[in-house]
Protein backbone atom coordinates (compact mmCIF):
# COMPACT_ATOMS: atom_id res chain seq x y z
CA UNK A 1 141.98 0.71 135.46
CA UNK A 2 141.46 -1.57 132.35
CA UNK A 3 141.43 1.90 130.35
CA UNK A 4 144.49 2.67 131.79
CA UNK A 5 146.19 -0.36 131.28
CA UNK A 6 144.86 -0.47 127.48
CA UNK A 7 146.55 3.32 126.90
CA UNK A 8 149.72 1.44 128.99
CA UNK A 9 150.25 -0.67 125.72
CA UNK A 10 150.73 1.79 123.37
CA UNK A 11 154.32 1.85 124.78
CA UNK A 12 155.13 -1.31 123.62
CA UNK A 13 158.85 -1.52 122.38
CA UNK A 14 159.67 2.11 123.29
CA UNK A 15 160.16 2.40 127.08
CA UNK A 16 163.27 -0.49 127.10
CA UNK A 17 163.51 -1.61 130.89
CA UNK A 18 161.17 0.96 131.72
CA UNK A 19 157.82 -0.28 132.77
CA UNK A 20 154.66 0.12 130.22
CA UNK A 21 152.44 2.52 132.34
CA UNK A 22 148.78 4.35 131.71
CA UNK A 23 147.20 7.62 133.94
CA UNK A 24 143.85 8.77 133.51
CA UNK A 25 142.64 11.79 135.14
CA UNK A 26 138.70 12.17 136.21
CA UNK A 27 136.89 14.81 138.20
CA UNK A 28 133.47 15.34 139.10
CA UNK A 29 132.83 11.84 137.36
CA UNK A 30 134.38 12.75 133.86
CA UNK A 31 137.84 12.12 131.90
CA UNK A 32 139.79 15.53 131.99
CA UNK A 33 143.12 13.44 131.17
CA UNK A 34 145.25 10.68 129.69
CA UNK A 35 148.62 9.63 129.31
CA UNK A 36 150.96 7.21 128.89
CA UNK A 37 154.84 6.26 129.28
CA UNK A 38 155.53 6.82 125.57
CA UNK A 39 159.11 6.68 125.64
CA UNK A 40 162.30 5.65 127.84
CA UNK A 41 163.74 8.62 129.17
CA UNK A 42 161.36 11.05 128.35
CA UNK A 43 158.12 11.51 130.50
CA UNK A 44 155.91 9.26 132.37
CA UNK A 45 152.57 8.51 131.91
CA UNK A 46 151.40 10.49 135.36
CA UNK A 47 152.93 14.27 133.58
CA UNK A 48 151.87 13.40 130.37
CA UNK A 49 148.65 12.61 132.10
CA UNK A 50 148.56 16.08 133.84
CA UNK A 51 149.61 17.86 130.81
CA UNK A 52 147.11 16.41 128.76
CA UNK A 53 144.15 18.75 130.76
CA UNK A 54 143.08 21.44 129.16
CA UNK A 55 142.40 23.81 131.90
CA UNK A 56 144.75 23.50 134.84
CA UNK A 57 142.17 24.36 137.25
CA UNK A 58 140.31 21.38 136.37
CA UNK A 59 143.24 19.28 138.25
CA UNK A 60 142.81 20.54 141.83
CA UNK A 61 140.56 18.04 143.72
CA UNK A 62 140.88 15.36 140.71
CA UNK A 63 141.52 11.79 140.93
CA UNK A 64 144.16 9.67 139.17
CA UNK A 65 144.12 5.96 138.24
CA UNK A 66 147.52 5.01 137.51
CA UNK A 67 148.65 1.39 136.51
CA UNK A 68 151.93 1.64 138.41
CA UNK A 69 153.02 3.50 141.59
CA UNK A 70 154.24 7.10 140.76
CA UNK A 71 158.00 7.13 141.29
CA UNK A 72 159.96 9.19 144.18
CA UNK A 73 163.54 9.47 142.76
CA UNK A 74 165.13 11.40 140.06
CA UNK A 75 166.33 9.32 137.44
CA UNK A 76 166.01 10.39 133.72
CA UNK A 77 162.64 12.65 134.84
CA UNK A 78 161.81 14.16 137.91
CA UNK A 79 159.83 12.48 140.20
CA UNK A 80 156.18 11.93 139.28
CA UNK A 81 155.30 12.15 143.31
CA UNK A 82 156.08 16.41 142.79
CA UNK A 83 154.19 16.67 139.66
CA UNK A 84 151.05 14.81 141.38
CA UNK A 85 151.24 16.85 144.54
CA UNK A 86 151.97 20.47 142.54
CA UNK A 87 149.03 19.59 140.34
CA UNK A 88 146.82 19.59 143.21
CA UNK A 89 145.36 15.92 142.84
CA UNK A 90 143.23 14.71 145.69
CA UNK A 91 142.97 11.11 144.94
CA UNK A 92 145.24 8.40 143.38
CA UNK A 93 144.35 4.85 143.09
CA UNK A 94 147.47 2.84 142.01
CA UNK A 95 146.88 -0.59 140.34
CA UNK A 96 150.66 -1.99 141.36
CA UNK A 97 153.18 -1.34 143.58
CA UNK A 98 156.56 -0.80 141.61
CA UNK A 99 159.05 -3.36 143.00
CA UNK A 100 162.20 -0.89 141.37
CA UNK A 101 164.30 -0.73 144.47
CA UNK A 102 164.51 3.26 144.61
CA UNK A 103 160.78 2.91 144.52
CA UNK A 104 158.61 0.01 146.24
CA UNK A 105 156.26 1.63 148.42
CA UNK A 106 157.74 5.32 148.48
CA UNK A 107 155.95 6.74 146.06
CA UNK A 108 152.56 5.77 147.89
CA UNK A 109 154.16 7.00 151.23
CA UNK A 110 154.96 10.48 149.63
CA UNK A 111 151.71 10.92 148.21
CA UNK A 112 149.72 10.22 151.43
CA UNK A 113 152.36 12.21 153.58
CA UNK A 114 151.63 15.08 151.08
CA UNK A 115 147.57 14.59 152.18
CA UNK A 116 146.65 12.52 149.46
CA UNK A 117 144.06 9.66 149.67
CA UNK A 118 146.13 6.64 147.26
CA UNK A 119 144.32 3.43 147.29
CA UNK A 120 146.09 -0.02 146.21
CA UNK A 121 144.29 -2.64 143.47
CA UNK A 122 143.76 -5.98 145.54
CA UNK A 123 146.23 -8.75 144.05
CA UNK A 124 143.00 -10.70 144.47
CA UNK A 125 141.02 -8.34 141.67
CA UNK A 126 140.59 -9.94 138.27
CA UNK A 127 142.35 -7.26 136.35
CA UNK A 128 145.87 -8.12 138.59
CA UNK A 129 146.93 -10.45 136.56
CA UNK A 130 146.24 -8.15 133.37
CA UNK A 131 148.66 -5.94 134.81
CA UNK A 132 151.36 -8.27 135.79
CA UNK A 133 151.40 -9.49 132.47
CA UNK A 134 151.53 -5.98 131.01
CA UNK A 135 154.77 -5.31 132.09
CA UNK A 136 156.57 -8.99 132.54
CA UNK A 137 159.77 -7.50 130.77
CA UNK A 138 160.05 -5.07 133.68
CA UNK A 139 159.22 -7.31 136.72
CA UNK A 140 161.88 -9.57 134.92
CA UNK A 141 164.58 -6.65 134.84
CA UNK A 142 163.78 -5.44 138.63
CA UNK A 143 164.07 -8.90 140.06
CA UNK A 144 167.05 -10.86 138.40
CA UNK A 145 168.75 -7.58 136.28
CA UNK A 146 168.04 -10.07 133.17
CA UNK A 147 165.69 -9.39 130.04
CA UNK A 148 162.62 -11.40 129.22
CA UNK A 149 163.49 -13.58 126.57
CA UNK A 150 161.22 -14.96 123.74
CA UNK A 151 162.15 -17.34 121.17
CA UNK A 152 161.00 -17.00 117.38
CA UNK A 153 160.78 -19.48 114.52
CA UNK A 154 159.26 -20.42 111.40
CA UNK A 155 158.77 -24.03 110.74
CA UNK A 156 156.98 -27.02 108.96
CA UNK A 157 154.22 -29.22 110.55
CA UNK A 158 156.95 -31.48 111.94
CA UNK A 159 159.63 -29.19 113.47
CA UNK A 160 161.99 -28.01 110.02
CA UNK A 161 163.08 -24.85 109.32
CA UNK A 162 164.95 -25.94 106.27
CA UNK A 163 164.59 -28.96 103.42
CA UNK A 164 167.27 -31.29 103.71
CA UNK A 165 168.23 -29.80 100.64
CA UNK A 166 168.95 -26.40 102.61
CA UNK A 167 166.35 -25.06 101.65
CA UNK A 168 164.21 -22.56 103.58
CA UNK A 169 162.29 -19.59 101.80
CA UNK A 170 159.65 -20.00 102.50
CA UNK A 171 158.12 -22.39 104.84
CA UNK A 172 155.36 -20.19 106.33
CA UNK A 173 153.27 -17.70 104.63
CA UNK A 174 153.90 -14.20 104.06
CA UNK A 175 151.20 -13.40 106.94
CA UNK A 176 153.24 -14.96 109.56
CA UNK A 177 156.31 -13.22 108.37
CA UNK A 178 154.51 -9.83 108.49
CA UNK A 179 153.26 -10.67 111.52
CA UNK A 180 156.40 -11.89 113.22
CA UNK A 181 158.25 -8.28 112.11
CA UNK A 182 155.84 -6.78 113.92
CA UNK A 183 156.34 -8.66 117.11
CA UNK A 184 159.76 -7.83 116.53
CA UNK A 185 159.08 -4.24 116.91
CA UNK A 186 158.10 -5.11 120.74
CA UNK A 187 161.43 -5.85 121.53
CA UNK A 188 165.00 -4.15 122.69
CA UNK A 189 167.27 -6.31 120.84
CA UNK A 190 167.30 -8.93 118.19
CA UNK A 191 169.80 -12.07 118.37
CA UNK A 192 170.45 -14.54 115.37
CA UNK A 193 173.54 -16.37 114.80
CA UNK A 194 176.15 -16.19 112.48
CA UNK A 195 175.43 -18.59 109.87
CA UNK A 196 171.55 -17.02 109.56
CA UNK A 197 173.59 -14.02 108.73
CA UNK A 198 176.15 -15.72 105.97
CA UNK A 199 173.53 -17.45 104.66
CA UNK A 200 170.36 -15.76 104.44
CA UNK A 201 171.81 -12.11 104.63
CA UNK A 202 169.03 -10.64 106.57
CA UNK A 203 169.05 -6.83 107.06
CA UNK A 204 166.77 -7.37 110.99
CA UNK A 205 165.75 -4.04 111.02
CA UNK A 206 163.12 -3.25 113.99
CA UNK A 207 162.41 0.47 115.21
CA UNK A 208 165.80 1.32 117.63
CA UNK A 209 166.55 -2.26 118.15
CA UNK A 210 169.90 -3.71 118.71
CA UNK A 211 170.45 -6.36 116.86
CA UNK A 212 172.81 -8.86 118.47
CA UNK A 213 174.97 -11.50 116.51
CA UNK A 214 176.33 -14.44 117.77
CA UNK A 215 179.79 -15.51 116.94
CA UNK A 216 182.08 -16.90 119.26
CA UNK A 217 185.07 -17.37 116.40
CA UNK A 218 184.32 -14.07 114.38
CA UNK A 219 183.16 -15.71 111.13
CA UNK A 220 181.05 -13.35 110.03
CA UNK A 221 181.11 -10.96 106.15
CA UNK A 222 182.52 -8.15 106.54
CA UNK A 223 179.64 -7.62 103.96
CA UNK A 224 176.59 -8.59 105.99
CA UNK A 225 173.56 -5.84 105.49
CA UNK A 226 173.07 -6.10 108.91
CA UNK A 227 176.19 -4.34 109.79
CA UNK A 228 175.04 -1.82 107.14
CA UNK A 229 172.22 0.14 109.19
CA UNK A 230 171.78 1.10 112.87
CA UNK A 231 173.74 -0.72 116.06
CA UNK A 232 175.07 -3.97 115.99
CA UNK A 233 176.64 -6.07 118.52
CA UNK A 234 178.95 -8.98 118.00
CA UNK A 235 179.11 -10.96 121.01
CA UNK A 236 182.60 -13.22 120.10
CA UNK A 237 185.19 -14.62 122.29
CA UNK A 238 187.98 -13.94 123.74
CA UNK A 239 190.80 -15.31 121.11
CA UNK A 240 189.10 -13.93 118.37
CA UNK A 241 188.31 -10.40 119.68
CA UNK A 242 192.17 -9.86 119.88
CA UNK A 243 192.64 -11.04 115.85
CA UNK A 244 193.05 -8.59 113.05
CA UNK A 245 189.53 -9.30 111.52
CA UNK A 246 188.19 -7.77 115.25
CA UNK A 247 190.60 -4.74 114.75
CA UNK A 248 188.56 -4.21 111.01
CA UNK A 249 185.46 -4.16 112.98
CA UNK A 250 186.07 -1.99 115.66
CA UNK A 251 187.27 0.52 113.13
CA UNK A 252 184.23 0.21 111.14
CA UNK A 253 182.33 1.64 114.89
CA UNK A 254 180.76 -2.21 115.29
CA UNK A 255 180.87 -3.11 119.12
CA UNK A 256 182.57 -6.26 120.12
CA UNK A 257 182.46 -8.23 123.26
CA UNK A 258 183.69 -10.96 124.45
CA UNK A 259 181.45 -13.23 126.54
CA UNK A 260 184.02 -16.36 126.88
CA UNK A 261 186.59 -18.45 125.33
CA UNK A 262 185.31 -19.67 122.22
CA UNK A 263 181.60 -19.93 122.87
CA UNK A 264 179.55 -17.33 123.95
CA UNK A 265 178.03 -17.54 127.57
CA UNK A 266 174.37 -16.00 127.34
CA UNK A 267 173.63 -15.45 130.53
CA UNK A 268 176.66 -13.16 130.49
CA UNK A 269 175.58 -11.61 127.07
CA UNK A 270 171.95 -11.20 128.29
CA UNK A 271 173.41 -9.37 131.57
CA UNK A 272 175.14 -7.26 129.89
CA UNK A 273 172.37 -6.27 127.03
CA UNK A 274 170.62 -5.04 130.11
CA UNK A 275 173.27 -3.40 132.20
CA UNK A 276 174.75 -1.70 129.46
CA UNK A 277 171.96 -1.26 126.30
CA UNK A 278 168.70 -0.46 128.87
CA UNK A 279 167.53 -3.88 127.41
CA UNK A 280 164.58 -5.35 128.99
CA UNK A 281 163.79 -7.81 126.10
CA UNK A 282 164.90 -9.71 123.66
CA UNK A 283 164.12 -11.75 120.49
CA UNK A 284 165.48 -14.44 119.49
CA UNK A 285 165.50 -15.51 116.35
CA UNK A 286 168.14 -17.83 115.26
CA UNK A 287 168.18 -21.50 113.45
CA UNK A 288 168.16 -24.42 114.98
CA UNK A 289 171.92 -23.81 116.71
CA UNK A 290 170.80 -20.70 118.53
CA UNK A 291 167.86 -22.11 119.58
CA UNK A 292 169.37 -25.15 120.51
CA UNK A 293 172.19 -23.05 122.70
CA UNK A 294 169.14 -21.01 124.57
CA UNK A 295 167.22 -23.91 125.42
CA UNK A 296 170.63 -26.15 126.75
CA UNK A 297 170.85 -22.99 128.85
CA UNK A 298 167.24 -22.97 129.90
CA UNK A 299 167.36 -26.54 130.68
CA UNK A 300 169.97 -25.60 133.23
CA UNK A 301 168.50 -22.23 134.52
CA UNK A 302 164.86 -21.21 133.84
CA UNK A 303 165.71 -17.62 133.33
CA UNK A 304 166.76 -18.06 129.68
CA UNK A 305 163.46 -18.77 127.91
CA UNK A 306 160.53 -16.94 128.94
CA UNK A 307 158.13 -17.31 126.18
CA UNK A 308 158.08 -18.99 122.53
CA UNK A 309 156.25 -18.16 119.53
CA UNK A 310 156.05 -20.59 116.93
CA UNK A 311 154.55 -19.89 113.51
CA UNK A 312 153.73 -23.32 112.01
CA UNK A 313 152.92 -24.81 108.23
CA UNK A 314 150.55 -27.43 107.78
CA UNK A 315 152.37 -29.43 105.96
CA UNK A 316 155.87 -31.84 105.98
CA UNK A 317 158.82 -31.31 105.38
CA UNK A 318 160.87 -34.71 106.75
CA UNK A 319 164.23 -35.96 106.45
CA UNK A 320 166.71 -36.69 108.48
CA UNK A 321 169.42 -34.11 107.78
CA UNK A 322 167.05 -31.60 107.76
CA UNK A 323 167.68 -29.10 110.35
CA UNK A 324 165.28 -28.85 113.16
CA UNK A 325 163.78 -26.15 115.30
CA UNK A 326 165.87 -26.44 118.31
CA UNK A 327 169.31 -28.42 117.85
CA UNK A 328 172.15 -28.65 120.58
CA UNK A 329 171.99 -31.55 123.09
CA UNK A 330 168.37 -31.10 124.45
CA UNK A 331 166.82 -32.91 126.85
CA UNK A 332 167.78 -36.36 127.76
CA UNK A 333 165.26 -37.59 130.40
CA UNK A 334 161.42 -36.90 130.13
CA UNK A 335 161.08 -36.51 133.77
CA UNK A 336 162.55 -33.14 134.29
CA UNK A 337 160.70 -31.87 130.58
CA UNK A 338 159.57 -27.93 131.46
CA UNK A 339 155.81 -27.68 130.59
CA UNK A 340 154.41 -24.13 129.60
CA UNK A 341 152.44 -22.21 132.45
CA UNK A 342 150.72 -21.04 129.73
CA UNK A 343 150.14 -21.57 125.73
CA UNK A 344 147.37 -20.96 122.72
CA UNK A 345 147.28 -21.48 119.50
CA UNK A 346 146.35 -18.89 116.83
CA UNK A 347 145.21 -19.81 113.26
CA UNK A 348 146.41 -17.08 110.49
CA UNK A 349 145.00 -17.56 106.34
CA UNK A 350 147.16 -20.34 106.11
CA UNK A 351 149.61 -21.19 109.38
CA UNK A 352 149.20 -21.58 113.33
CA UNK A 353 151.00 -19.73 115.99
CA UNK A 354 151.79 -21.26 118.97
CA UNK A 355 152.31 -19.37 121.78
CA UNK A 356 153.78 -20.56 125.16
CA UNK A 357 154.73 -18.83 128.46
CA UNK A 358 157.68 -20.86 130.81
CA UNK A 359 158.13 -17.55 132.96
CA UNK A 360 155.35 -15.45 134.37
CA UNK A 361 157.03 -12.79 137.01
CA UNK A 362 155.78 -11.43 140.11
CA UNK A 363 157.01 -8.19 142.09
């Protein structure tokens, strides 16, 4: 099961609100298979599993170890039940129930009405958690139709992201940066706000990401790179997605939405990434007003912020009109502060990343 769950993660980013999933395939005590959900809507990890074996006899009598219970339905693939019970597999052990509505428990009824032995991975086994934590964006997705959500900055020792001079490039090393484009990569969608993209320009290209811009009044350039390569969303407001500067983007193919008034409602947006885009996570990565919007939300429903990941200088910056890492109102009385159910610290050449989980899902 831990092999399995380490070929699961080599879906990361690519199977949207899909779940990350890994088969392996033994008989007579040896690996004849592997697979993995490589993709969204292209096969799961039990076929690619299957058609991984060399010789087909090899399958009849085997036993799988699957991460995730096989699904039942017909969605974008054919149910991975048929393939199982065509291949001839005696045994499946099955390290999580799938808590996907059209699933939940089917797919371990089929197989054992079809003659096969399925056993279930205690919740009390040590490698549970590994696997709940594998696919967090999913369980997220299944319960509450929402994507997980996990906030991104850059900043000094004490809290900046820019001088008070404006200033900004660049406050943490060039390691950080590299590594926080790759964690980028992990992700459905991208969000920044309009003034990070009229001031600093940025392209926020990640591998089939949509990258998301928020801009309740519509002030953004017409010139902006990132409207230049692959999808963009503008999530606006109402009165300005009815002005003549909307009309120039909708004939330029960019997709507009409103998502309220004037400012935009992100609960709303972040429904509708997944409901509509097959999001199942996103990255935020504003300044200090995005940030500060998400985390007013979170402070009034927990579901906003899931996990943050903080690259931090050692050294500082200060002033007062310097912007900080989270702006908007904030929180007003200590007592109802949200502590992380989980956090680290990582040092790189030069900076620390913090990491901190507020959400951990269950099925």
């Amino acid at each position: 099961m831990k092999e399995a769950i380490e070929l699961a993660r080599n879906g990361y980013g690519k199977t949207r609100t899909n779940p990350l999933v890994g088969a392996i395939l033994y008989k007579d005590g040896k690996k004849i298979g592997e697979g993995w959900h490589n993709k969204f809507g292209v096969e799961h990890a039990e076929v690619n599993a299957i058609r991984s074996v060399r010789n087909v006899r090899d399958l009849k009598g085997a036993r799988m170890i699957v991460t995730l219970e096989p699904c039942s339905h017909f969605g974008k693939t054919p149910p991975c039940v048929d393939a199982i019970v065509q291949a001839g597999i005696a045994e499946v052990f099955v390290g999580m129930k799938d808590p996907f509505s059209r699933v939940a428990g089917r797919g371990i009824k089929a197989l054992r009405d079809a003659g096969i032995k399925v056993e279930l991975l205690s919740r009390k086994d040590a490698l549970y958690p590994d696997l709940l934590a594998l696919n967090q964006p999913f369980l997220k997705v299944a319960k509450y139709g929402l994507p997980y959500v996990c906030m991104k900055a850059g900043m000094s020792l004490d809290g900046k992201i820019a001088s008070s001079a404006g200033m900004s490039k660049w406050i943490t090393s060039n390691e950080s940066r590299v590594h926080a484009k790759k964690l980028r990569e992990k992700f459905d969608a991208v969000v920044v706000g309009v003034n990070t993209v009229n001031v600093d320009d940025p392209s926020l290209l990640a591998k089939g990401a949509l990258r998301v811009v928020l801009d309740g009044t519509l002030q953004i350039s017409k010139k902006s790179k990132i409207l230049k390569n692959g999808p963009v969303l503008i999530a606006c407001g109402e009165i300005a997605l009815n002005s003549e500067k909307a009309d120039w983007f909708k004939k330029k193919g960019v997709e507009l939405v409103s998502f309220g008034k004037n400012i935009v409602n992100l609960k709303k947006l972040l429904s509708y990434l997944t409901a509509e885009h097959n999001v199942g996570s996103v990255y935020v990565e504003g300044g200090s007003g995005v940030h500060g919007a998400f985390y007013d939300a979170f402070l009034k429903d927990s579901l906003m912020i899931d996990e943050i990941n903080f690259y931090i200088a050692p050294f500082l910056l200060g002033g007062e009109k310097a912007l900080s890492v989270v702006g908007g109102r904030g929180l007003g009385n200590l007592a109802f502060k949200k502590e992380f159910l989980y956090s680290s610290v990582e040092l790189f050449k030069k900076d620390y990343l913090f990491r901190g989980t507020l959400n951990f899902y269950r099925p």
